[in-house]
Protein backbone atom coordinates (compact mmCIF):
# COMPACT_ATOMS: atom_id res chain seq x y z
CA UNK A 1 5.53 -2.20 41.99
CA UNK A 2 4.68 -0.53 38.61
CA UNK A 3 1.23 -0.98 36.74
CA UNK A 4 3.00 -2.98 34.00
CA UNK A 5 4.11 -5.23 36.34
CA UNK A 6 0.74 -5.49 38.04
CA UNK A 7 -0.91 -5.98 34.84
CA UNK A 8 0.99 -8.65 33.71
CA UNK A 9 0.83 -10.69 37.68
CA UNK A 10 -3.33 -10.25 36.84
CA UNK A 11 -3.14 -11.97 33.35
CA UNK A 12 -3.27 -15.95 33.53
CA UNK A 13 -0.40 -17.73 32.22
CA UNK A 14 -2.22 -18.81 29.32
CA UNK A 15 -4.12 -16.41 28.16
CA UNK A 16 -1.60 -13.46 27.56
CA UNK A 17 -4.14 -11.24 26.50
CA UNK A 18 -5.59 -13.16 23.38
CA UNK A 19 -9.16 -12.74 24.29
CA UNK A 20 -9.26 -9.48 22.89
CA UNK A 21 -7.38 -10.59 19.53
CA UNK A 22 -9.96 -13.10 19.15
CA UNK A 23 -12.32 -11.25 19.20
CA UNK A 24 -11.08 -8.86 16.72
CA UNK A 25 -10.51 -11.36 14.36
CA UNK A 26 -13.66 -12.96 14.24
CA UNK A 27 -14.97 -9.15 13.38
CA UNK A 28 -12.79 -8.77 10.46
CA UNK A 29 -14.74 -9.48 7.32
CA UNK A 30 -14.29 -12.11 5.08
CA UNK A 31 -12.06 -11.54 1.34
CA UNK A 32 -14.78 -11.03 -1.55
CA UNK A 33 -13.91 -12.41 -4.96
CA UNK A 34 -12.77 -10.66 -7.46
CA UNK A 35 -14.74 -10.40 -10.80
CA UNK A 36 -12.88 -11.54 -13.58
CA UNK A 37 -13.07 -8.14 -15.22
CA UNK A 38 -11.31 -6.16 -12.45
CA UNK A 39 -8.42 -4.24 -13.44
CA UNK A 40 -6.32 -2.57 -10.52
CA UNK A 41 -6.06 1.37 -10.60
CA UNK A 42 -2.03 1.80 -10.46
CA UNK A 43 -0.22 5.02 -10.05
CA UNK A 44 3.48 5.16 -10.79
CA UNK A 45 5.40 7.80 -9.06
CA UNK A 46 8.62 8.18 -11.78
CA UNK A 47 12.26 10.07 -11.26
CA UNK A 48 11.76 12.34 -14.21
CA UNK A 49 15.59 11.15 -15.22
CA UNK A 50 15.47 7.69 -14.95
CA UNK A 51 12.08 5.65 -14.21
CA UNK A 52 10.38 8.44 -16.70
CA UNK A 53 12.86 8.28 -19.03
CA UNK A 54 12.49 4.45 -19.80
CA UNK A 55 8.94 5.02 -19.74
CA UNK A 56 9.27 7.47 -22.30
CA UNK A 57 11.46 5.31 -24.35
CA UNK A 58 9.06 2.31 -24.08
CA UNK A 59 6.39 5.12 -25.96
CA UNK A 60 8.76 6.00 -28.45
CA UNK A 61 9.65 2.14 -29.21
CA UNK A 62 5.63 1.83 -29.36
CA UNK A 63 5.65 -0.45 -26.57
CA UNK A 64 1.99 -0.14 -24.50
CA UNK A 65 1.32 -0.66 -20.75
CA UNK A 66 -2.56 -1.17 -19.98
CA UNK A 67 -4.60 2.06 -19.37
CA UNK A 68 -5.22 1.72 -16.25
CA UNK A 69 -1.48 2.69 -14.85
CA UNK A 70 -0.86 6.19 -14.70
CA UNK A 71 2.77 7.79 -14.49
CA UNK A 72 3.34 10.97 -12.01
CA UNK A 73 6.84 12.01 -13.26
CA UNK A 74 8.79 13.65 -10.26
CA UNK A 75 12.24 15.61 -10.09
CA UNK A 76 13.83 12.75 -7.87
CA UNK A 77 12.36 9.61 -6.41
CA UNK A 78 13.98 11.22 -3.21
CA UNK A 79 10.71 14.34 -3.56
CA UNK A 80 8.01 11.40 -3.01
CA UNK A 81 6.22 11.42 0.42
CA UNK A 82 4.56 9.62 2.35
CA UNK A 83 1.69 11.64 2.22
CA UNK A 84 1.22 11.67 -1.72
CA UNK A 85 1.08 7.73 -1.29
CA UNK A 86 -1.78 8.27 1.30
CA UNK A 87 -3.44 10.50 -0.41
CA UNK A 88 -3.62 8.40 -3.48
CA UNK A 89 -4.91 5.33 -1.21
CA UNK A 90 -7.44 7.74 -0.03
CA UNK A 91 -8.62 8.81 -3.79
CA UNK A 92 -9.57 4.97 -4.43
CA UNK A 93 -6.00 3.72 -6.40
CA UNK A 94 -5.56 0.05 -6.20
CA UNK A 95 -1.60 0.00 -6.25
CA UNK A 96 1.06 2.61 -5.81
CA UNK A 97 4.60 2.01 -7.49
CA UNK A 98 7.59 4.16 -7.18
CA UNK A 99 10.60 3.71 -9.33
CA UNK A 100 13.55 5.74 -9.41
């Protein structure tokens, strides 16, 4: 018999392994609230030929969008990694939004 097999004969019918997801969650700390004054770092990955383009038009039409978005204009949605997203995550931005 395989240990998977074994593992799963040891386990009681009832518990299937929540103990340890129990007490996970009673580590996991509890949501803060958010001060009314909180605005959301966003960065906007943009295809220079489409997303950008709008954006640009929205400027030119003297349309705003709040400060706190910033637009990364890219050759092609298609060029955006994963790891650009992380790294942004990583640098303290609230959101990430991609639009192609």
């Amino acid at each position: 018999m395989d240990k998977l097999a074994e593992s799963a004969e040891q386990r009681s019918p009832g518990s299937h392994g929540l103990a340890g997801a129990e007490s996970e969650r009673s580590s996991i700390e509890k949501p803060r609230e958010i001060p009314q004054d909180w605005e959301p770092n966003i960065l906007a990955f943009a295809c220079h030929y489409c997303a950008f383009a709008a954006a640009d038009l929205a400027g030119v039409m003297r349309l705003s969008y709040p400060p706190n978005v910033k637009v990364v204009r890219l050759p092609c949605t298609g060029k955006l990694d994963y790891i650009h997203v992380l790294r942004a995550f990583e640098r303290g931005v609230d959101g990430v939004f991609a639009a192609g």
